[in-house]
C-alpha atoms as a PDB file:
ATOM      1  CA  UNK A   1     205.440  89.984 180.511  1.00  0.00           C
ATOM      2  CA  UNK A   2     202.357  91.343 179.698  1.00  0.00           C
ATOM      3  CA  UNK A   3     198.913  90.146 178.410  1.00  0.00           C
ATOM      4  CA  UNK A   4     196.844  91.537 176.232  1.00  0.00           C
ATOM      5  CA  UNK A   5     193.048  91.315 176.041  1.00  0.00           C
ATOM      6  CA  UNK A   6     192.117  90.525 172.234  1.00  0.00           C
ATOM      7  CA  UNK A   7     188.280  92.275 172.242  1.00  0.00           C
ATOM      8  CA  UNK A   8     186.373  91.715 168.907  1.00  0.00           C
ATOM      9  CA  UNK A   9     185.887  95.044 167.091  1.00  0.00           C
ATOM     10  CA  UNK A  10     182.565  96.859 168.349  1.00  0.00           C
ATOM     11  CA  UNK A  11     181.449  97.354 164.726  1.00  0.00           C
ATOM     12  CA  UNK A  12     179.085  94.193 163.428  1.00  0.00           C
ATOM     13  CA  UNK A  13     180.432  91.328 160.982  1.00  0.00           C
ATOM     14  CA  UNK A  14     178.241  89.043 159.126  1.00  0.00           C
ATOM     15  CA  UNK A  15     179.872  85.531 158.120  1.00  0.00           C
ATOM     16  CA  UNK A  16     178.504  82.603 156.875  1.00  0.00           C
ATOM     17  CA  UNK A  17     178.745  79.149 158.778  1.00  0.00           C
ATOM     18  CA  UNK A  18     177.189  76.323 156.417  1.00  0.00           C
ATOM     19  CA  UNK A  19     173.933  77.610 155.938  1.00  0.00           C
ATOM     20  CA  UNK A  20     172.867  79.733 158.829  1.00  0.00           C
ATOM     21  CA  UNK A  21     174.270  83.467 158.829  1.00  0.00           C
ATOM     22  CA  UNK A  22     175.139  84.968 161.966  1.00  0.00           C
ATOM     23  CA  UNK A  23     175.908  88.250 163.068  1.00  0.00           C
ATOM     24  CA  UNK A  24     179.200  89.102 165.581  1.00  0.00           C
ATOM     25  CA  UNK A  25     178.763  91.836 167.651  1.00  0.00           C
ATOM     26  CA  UNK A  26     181.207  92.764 170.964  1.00  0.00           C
ATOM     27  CA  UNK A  27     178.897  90.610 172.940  1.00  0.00           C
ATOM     28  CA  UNK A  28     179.711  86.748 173.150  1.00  0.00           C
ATOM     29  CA  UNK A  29     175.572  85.871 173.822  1.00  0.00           C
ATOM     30  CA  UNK A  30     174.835  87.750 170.688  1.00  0.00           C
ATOM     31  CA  UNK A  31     177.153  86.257 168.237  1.00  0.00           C
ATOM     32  CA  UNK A  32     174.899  83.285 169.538  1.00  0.00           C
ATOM     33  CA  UNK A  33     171.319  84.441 168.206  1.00  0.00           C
ATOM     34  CA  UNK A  34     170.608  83.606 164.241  1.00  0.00           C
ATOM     35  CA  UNK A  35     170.713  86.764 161.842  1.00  0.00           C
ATOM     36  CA  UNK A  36     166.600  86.426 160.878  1.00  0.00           C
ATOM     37  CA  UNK A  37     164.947  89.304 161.113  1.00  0.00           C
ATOM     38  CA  UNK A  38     162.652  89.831 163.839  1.00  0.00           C
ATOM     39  CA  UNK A  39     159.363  90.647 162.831  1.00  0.00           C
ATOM     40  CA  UNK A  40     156.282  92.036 165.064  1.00  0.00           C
ATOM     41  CA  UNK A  41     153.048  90.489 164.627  1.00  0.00           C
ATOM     42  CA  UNK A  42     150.852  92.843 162.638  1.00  0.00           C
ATOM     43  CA  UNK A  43     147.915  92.076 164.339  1.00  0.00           C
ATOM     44  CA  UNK A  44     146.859  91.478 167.495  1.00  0.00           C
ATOM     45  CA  UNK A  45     144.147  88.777 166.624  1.00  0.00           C
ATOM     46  CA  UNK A  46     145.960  85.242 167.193  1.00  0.00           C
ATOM     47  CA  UNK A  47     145.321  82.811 164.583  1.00  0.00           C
ATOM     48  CA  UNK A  48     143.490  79.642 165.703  1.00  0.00           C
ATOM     49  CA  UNK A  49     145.929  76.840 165.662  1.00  0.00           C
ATOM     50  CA  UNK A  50     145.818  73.817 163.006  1.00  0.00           C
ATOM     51  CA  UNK A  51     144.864  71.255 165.396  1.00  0.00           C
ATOM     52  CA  UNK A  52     143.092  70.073 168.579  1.00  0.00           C
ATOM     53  CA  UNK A  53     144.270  68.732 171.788  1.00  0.00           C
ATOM     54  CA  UNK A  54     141.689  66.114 173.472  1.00  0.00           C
ATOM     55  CA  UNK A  55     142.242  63.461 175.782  1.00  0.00           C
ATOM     56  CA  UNK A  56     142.608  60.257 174.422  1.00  0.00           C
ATOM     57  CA  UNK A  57     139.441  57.805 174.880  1.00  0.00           C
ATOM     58  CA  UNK A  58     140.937  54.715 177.128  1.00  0.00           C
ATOM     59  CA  UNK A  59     139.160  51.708 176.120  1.00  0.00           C
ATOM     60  CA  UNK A  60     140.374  49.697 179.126  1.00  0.00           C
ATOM     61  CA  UNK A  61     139.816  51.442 182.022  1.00  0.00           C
ATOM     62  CA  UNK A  62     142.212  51.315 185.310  1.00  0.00           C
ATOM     63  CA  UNK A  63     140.419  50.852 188.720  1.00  0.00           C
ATOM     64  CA  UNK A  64     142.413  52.682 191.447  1.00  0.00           C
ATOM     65  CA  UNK A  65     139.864  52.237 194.457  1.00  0.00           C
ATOM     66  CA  UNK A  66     137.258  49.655 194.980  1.00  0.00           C
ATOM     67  CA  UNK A  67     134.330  52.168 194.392  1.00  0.00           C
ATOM     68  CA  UNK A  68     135.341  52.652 191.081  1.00  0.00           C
ATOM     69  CA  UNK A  69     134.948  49.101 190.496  1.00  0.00           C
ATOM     70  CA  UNK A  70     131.230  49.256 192.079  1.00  0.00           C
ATOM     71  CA  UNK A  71     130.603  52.174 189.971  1.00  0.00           C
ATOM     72  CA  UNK A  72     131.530  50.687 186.710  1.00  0.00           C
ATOM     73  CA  UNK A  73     129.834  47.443 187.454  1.00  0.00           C
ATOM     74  CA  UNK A  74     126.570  49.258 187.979  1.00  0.00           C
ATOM     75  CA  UNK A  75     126.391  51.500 185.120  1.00  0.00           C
ATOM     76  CA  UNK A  76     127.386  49.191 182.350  1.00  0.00           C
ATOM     77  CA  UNK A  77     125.306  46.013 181.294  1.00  0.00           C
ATOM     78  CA  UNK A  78     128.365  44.078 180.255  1.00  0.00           C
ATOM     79  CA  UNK A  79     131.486  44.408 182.148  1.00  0.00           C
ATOM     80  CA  UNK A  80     134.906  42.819 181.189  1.00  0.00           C
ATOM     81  CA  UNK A  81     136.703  42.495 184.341  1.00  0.00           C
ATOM     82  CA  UNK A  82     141.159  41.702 184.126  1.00  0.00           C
ATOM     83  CA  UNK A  83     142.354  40.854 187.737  1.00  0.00           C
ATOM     84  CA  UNK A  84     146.022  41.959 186.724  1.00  0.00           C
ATOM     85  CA  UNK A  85     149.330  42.067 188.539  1.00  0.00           C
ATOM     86  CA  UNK A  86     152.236  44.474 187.207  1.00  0.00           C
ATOM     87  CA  UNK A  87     154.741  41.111 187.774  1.00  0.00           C
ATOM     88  CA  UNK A  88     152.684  39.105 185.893  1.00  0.00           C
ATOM     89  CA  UNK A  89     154.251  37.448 182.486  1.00  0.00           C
ATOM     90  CA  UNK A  90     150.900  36.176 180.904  1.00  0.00           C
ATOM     91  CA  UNK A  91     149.230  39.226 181.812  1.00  0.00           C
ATOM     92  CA  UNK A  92     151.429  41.432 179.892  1.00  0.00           C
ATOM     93  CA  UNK A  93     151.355  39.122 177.060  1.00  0.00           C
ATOM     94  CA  UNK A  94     147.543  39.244 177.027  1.00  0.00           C
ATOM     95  CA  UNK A  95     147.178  43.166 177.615  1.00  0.00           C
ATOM     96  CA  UNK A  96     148.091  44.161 174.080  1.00  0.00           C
ATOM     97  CA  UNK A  97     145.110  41.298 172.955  1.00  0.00           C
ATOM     98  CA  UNK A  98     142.661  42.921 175.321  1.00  0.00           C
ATOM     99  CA  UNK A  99     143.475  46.540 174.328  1.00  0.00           C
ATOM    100  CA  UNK A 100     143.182  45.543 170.562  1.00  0.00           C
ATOM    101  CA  UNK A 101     139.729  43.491 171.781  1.00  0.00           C
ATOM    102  CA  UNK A 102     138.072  47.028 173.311  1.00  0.00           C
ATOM    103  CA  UNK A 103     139.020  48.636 170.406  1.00  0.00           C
ATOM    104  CA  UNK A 104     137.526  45.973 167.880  1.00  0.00           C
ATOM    105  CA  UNK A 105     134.124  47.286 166.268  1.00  0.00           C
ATOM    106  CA  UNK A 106     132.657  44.159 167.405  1.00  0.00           C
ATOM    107  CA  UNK A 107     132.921  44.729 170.921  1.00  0.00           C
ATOM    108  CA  UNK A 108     133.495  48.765 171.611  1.00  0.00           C
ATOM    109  CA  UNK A 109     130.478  50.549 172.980  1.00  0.00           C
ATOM    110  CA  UNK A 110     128.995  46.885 173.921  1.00  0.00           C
ATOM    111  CA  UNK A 111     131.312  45.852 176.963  1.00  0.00           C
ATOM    112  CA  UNK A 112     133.306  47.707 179.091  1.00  0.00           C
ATOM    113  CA  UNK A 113     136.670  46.302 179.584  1.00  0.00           C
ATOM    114  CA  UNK A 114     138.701  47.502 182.856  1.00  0.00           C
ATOM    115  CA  UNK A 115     141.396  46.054 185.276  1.00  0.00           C
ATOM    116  CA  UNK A 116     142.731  46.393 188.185  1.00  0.00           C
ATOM    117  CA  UNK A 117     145.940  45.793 189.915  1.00  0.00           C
ATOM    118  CA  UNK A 118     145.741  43.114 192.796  1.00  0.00           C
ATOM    119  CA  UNK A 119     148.862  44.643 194.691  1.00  0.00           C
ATOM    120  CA  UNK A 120     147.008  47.864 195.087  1.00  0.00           C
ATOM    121  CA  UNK A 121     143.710  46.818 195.500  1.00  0.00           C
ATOM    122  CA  UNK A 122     144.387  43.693 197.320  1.00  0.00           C
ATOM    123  CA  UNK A 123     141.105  43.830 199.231  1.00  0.00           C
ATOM    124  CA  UNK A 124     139.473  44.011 196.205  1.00  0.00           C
ATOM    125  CA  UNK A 125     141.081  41.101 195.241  1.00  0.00           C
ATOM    126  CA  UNK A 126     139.970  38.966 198.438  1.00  0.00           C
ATOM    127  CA  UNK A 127     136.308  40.254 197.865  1.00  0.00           C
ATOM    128  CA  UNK A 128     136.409  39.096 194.365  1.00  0.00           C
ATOM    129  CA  UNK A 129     138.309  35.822 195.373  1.00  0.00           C
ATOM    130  CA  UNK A 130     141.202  35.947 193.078  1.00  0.00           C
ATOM    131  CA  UNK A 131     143.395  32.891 192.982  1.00  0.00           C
ATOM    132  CA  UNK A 132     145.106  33.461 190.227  1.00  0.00           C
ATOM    133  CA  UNK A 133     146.958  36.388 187.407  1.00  0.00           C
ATOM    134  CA  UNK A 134     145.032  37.222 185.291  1.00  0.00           C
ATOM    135  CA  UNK A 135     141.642  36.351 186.175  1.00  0.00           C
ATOM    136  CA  UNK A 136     138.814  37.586 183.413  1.00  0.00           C
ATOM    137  CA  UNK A 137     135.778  38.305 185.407  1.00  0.00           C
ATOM    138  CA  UNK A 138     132.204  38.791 183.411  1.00  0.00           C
ATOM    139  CA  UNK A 139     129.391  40.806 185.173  1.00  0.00           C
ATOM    140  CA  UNK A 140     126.011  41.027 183.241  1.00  0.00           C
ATOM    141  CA  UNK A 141     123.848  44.034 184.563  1.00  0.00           C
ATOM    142  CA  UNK A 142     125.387  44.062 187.673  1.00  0.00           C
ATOM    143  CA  UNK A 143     125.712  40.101 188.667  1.00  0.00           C
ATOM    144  CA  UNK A 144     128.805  37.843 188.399  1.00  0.00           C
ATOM    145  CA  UNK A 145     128.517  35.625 185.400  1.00  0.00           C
ATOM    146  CA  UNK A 146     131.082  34.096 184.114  1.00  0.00           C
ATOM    147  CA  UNK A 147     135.337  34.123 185.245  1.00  0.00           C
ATOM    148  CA  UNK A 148     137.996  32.718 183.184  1.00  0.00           C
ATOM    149  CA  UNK A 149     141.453  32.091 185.217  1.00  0.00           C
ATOM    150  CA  UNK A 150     144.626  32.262 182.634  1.00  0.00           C
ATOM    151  CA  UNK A 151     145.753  34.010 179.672  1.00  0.00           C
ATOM    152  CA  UNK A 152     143.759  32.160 177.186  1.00  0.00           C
ATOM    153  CA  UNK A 153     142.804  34.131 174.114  1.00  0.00           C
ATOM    154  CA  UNK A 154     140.275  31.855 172.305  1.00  0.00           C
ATOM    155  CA  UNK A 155     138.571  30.927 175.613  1.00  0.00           C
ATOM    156  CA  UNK A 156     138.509  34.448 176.414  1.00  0.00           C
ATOM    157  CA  UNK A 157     136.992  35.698 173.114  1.00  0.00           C
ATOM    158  CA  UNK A 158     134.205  32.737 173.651  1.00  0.00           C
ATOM    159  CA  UNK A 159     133.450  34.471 176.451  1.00  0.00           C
ATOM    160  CA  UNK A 160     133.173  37.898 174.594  1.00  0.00           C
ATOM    161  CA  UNK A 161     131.350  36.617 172.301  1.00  0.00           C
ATOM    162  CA  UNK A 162     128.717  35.026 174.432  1.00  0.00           C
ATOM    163  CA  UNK A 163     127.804  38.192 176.607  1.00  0.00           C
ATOM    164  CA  UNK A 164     127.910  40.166 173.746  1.00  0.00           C
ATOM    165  CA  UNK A 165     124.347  39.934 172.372  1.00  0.00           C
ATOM    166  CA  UNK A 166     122.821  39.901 175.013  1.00  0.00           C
ATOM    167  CA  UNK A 167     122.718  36.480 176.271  1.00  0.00           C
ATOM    168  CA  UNK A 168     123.337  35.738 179.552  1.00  0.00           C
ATOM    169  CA  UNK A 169     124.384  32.572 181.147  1.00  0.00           C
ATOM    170  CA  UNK A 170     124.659  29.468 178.930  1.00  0.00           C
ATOM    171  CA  UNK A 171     123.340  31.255 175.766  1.00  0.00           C
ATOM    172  CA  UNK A 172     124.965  30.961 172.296  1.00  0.00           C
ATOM    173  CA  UNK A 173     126.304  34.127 170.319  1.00  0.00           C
ATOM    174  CA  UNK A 174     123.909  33.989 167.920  1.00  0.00           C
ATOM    175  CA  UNK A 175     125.353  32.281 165.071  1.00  0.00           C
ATOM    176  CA  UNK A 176     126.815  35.226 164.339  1.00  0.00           C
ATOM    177  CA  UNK A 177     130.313  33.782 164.865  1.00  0.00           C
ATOM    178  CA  UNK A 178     129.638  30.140 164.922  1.00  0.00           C
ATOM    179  CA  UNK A 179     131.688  27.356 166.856  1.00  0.00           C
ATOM    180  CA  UNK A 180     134.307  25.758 164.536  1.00  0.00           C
ATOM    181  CA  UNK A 181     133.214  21.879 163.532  1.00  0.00           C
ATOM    182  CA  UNK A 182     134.716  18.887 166.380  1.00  0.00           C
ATOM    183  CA  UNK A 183     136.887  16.837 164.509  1.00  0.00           C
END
């Protein structure tokens, strides 16, 4: 018994599988490639593409060393503080509320929000006397302020409010947003 190799014909066949067309030839890698024609650029100029790549603008920013911390403190009149930990339910319930906060006209380009993680930067944490995740820590020009332990929106957005014009300790926002009435 003897076996015969079946080779396809050396001579090119074009068929027509749903709508791509293909061409055969005696090579099995060819019959792979789509029929288009292959056209050469008739310039050498490259066209400028459509759109731009830039780096996306975080509005919280992510201490990885303690000097960044210092840093930020320093050069920003109001800093927004979030003593995180990854393991943390409230603090990923409050994240989203805190990245949609630094984005809010109201308070972008006025305070700088950042966090940090206090299982990599745990001596961070001890300097800054964290007790508890998350802890909301307000510096104003460069001195502690104000801290808010939990993941309490409203009392957190007081807080916002009240460093945000430019008052510091004990002053009002203004009347720009003003306290609901006491029942």
């Amino acid at each position: 018994m003897s076996f015969r190799l079946l080779a396809r014909p050396a001579t090119t066949t074009a068929f027509r599988s749903g709508l791509r067309t293909t061409t055969r030839t005696s090579s099995p890698l060819q019959s792979l490639r789509p029929a288009f024609p292959q056209t050469t650029p008739t310039s050498s100029v490259t066209k400028p593409r459509a759109f731009t790549t830039t780096t996306p603008k975080m509005t919280v920013h992510i201490f990885e060393t303690a000097g960044q911390f210092k840093e930020a403190v320093a050069a920003h009149p109001v800093v927004v503080v979030d003593a995180f930990a990854t393991w943390c339910g409230p603090c990923k319930a409050i994240a989203p509320q805190i990245a949609k906060w630094a984005e809010d006209p109201e308070f972008k380009d006025k305070i700088y929000f950042c966090k940090f993680d206090v299982d990599h930067l745990p001596e961070l944490a001890q300097e800054l006397g964290i007790r508890a995740m998350p802890t909301f820590i307000f510096y104003k020009d460069g001195d502690r302020v104000d801290e808010l332990m939990g993941a309490n929106p409203p009392a957190l957005l007081n807080l916002l409010r009240k460093y945000l014009g430019g008052g510091g300790a004990g002053a009002s926002s203004g009347g720009e947003h003003p306290e609901p009435p006491s029942l």
